[in-house]
C-alpha atoms as a PDB file:
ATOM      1  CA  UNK A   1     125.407 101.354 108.372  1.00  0.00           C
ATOM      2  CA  UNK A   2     126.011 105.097 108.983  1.00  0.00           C
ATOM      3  CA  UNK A   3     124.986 106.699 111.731  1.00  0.00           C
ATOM      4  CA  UNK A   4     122.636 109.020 109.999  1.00  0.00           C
ATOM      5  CA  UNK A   5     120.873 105.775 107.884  1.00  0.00           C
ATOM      6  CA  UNK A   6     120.486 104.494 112.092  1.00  0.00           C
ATOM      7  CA  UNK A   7     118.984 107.574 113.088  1.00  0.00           C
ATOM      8  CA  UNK A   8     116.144 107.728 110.053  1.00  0.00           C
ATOM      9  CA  UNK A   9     115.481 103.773 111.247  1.00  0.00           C
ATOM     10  CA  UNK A  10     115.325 104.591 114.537  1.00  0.00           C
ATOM     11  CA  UNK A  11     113.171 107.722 114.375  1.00  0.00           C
ATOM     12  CA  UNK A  12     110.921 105.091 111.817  1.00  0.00           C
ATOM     13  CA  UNK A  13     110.384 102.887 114.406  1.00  0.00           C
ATOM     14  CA  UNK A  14     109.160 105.555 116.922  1.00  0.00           C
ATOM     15  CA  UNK A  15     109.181 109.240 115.963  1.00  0.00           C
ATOM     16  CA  UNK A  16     108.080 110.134 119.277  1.00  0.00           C
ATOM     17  CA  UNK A  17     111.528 108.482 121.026  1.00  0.00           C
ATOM     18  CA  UNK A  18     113.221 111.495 122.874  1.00  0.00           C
ATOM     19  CA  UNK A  19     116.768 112.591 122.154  1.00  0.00           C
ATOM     20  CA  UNK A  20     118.330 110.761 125.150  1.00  0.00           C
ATOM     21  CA  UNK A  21     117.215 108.000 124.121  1.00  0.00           C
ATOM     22  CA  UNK A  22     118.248 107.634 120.538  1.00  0.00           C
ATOM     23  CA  UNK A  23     121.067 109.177 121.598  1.00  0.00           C
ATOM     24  CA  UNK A  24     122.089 106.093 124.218  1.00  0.00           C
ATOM     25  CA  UNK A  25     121.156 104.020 121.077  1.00  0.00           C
ATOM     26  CA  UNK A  26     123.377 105.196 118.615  1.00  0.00           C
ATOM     27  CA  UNK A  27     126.588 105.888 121.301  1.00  0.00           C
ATOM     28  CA  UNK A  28     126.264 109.753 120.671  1.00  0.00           C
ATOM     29  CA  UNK A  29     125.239 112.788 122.490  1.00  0.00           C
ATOM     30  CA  UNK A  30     122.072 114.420 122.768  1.00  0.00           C
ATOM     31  CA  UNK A  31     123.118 117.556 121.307  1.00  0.00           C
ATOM     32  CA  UNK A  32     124.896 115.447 118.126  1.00  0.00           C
ATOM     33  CA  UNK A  33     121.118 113.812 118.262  1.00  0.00           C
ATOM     34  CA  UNK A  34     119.259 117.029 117.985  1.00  0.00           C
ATOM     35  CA  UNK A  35     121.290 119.034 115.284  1.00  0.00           C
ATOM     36  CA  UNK A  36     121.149 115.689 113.210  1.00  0.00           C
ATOM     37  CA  UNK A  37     117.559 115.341 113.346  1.00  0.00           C
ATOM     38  CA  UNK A  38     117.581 119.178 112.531  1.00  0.00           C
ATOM     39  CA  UNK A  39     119.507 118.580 109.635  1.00  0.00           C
ATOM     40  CA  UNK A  40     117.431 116.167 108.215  1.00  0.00           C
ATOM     41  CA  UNK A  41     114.476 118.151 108.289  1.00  0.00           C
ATOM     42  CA  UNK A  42     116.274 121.415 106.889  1.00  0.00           C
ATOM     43  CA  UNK A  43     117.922 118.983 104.442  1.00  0.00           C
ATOM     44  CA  UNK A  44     114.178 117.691 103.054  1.00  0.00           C
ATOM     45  CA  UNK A  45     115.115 113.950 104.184  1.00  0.00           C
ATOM     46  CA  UNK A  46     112.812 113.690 106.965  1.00  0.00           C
ATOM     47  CA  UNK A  47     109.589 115.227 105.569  1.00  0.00           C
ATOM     48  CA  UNK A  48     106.691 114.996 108.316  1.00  0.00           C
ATOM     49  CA  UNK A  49     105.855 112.738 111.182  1.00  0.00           C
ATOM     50  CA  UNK A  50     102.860 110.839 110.758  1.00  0.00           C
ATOM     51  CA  UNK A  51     100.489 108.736 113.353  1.00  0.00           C
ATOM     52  CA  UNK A  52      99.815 105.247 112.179  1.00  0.00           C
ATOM     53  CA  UNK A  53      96.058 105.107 113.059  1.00  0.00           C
ATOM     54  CA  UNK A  54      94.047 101.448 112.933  1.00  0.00           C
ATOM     55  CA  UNK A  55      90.783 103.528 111.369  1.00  0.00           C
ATOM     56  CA  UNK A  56      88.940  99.898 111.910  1.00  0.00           C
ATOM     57  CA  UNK A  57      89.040 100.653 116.057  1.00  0.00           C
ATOM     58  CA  UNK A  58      87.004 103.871 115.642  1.00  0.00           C
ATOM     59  CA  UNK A  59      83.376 104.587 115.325  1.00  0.00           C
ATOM     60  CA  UNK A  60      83.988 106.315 111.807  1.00  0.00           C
ATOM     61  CA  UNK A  61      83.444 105.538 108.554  1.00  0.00           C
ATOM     62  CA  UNK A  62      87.153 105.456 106.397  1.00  0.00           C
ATOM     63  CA  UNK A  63      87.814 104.001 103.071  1.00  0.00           C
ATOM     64  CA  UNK A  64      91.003 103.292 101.377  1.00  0.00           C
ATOM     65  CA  UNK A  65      91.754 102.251  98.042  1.00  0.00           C
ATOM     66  CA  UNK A  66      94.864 101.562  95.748  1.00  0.00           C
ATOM     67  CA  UNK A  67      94.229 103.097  91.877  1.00  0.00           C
ATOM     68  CA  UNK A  68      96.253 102.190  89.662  1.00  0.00           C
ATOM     69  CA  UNK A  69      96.384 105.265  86.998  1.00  0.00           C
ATOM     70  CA  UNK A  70      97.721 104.304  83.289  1.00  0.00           C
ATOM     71  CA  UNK A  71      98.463 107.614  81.503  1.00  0.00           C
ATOM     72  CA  UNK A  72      99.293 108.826  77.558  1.00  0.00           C
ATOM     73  CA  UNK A  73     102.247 111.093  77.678  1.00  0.00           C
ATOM     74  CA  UNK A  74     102.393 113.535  74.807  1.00  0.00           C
ATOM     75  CA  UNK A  75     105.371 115.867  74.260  1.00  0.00           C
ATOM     76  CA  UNK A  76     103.682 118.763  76.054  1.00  0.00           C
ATOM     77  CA  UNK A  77     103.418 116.595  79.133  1.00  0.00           C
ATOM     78  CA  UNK A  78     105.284 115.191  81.543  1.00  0.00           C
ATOM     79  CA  UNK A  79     104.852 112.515  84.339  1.00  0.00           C
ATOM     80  CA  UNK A  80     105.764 115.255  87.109  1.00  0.00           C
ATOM     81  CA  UNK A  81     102.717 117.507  85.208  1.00  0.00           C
ATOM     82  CA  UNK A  82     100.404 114.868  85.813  1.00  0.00           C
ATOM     83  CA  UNK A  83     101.564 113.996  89.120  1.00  0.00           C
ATOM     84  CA  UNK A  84     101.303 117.569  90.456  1.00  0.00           C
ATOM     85  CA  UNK A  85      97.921 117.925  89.149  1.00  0.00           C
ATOM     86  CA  UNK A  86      97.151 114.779  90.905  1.00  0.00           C
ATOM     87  CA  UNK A  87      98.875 115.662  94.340  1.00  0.00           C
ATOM     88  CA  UNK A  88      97.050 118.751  95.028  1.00  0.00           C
ATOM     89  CA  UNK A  89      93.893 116.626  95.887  1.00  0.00           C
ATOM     90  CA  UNK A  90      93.115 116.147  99.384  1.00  0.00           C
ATOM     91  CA  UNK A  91      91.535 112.873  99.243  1.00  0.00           C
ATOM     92  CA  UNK A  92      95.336 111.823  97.991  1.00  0.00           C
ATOM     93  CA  UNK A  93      97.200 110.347 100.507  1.00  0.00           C
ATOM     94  CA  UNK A  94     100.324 109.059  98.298  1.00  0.00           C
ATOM     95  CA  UNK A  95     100.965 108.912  94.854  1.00  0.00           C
ATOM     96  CA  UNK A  96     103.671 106.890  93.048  1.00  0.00           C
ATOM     97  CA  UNK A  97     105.339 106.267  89.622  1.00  0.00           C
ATOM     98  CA  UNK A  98     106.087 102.937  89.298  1.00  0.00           C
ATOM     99  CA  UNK A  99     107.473 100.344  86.740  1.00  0.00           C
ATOM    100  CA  UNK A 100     105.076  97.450  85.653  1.00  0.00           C
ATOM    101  CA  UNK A 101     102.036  97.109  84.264  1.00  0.00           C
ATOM    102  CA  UNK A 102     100.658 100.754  85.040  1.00  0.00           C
ATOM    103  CA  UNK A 103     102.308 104.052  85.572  1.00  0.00           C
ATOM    104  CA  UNK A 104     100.702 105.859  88.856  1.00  0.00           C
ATOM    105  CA  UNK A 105      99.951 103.928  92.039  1.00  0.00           C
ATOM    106  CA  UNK A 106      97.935 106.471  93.905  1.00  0.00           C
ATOM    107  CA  UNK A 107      96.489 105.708  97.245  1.00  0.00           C
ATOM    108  CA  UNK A 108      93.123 107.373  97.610  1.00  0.00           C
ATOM    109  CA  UNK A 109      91.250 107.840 100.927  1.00  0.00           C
ATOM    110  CA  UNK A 110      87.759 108.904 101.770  1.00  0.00           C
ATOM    111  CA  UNK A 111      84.404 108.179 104.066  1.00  0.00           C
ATOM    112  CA  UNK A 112      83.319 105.428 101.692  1.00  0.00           C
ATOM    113  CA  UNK A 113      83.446 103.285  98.839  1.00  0.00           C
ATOM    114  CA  UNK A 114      80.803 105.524  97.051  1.00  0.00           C
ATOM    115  CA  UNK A 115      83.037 108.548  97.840  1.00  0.00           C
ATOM    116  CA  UNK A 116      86.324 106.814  96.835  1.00  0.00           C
ATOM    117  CA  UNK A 117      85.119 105.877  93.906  1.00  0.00           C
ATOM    118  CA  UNK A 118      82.863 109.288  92.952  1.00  0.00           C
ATOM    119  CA  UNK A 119      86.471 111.327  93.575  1.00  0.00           C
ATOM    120  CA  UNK A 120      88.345 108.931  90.866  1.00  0.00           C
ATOM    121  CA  UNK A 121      85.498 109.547  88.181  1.00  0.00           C
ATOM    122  CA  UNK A 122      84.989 113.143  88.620  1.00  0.00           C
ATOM    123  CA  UNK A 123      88.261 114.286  89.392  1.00  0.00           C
ATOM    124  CA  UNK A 124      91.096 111.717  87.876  1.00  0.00           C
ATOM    125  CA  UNK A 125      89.614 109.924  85.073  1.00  0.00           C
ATOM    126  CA  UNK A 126      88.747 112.912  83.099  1.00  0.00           C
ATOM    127  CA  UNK A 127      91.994 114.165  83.542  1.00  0.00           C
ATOM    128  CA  UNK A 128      93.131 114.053  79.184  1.00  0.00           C
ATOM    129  CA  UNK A 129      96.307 112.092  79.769  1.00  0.00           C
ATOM    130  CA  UNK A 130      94.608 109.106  81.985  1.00  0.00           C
ATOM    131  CA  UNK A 131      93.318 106.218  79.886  1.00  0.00           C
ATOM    132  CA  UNK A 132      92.649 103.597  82.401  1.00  0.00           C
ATOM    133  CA  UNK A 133      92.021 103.852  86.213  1.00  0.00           C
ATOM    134  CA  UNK A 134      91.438 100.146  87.940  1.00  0.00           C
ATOM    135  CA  UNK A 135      90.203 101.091  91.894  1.00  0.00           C
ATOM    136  CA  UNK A 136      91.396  98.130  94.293  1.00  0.00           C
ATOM    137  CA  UNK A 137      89.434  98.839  97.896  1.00  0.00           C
ATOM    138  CA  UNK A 138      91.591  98.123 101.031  1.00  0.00           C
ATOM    139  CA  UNK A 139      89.370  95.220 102.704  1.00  0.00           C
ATOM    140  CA  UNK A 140      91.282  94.582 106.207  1.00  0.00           C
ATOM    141  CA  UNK A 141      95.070  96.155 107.069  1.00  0.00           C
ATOM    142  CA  UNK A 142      97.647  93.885 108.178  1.00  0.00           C
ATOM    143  CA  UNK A 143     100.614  95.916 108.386  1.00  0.00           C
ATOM    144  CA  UNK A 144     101.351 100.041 107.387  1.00  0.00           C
ATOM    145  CA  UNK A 145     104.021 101.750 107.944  1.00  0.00           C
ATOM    146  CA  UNK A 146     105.805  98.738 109.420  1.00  0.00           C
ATOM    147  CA  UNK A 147     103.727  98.344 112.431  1.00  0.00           C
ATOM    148  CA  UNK A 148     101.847  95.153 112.172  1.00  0.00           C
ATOM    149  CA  UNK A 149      98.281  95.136 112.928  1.00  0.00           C
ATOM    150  CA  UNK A 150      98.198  91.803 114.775  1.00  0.00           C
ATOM    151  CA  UNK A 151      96.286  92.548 117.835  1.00  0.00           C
ATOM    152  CA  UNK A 152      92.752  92.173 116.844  1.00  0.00           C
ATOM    153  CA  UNK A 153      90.021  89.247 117.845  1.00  0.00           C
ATOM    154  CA  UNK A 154      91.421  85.668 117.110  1.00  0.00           C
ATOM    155  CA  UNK A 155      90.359  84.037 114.292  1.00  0.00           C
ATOM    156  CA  UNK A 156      87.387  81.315 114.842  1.00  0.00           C
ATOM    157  CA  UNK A 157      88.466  78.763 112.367  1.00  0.00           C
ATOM    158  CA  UNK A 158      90.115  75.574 113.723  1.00  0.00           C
ATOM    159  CA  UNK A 159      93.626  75.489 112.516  1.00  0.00           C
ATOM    160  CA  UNK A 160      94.607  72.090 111.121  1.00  0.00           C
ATOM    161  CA  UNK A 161      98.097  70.664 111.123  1.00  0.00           C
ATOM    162  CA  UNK A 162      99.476  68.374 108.782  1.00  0.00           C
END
């Protein structure tokens, strides 16, 4: 693995790791560290640094929800139209094209189901090129972003071995 593919996994891991210390990691120099991490962000690789937040530990309502988005192209249209027009909304938290049995996964957030689901009939189903939306509400998070989300209250069943 290059060094620059070990920096990206590294600064995955924990964006918030200081210089010296991925620099230790990876047998470089701080400096080499910095300018690299520069370049990555001048270069568009490295886009934004994000918290991973477990929304179920606050007092505050959050709703997420995976809609999958099946669109009619026509030759006036392209994927990257639709996908801009999409983008733009706030509530959007990711948006993908993706092979299968739809074209758009789009990851929608909001304060509740009724809101979730009130954004994705006013705003994305009347959009001309959509023909089918199917809304698939986030029930419990396991893992995001890599972290595992294995710390919460044990579960009360018995297990049972074979």
């Amino acid at each position: 693995m290059d060094e620059r593919r070990e920096l990206l996994e590294l600064l995955l891991t924990n964006a918030r790791e200081d210089s010296t210390d991925i620099a230790r990691q990876l047998g470089l120099d701080e400096a080499a560290v910095e300018e690299a991490i520069a370049e990555l962000e001048r270069d568009g690789v490295v886009r934004g640094y994000q918290a991973v937040v477990d929304w179920s530990r606050l007092d505050r309502n959050h709703v997420e929800a995976t809609v999958e988005l099946d669109v009619d192209l026509d030759r006036e249209t392209s994927y990257e139209d639709i996908a801009g027009r999409i983008a733009k909304f706030p509530q959007v938290s990711a948006l993908r094209l993706v092979s299968g049995d739809y074209d758009f996964a789009l990851e929608v957030e909001g304060e509740s189901m009724h809101d979730v689901s009130q954004f994705v009939a006013d705003q994305v189903a009347p959009i001309p090129e959509v023909t089918r939306t199917v809304t698939h509400f986030v029930m419990e998070t396991y893992k995001q972003a890599g972290i595992e989300f294995g710390d919460r209250d044990e579960d009360d069943r018995l297990s049972v071995s074979p």
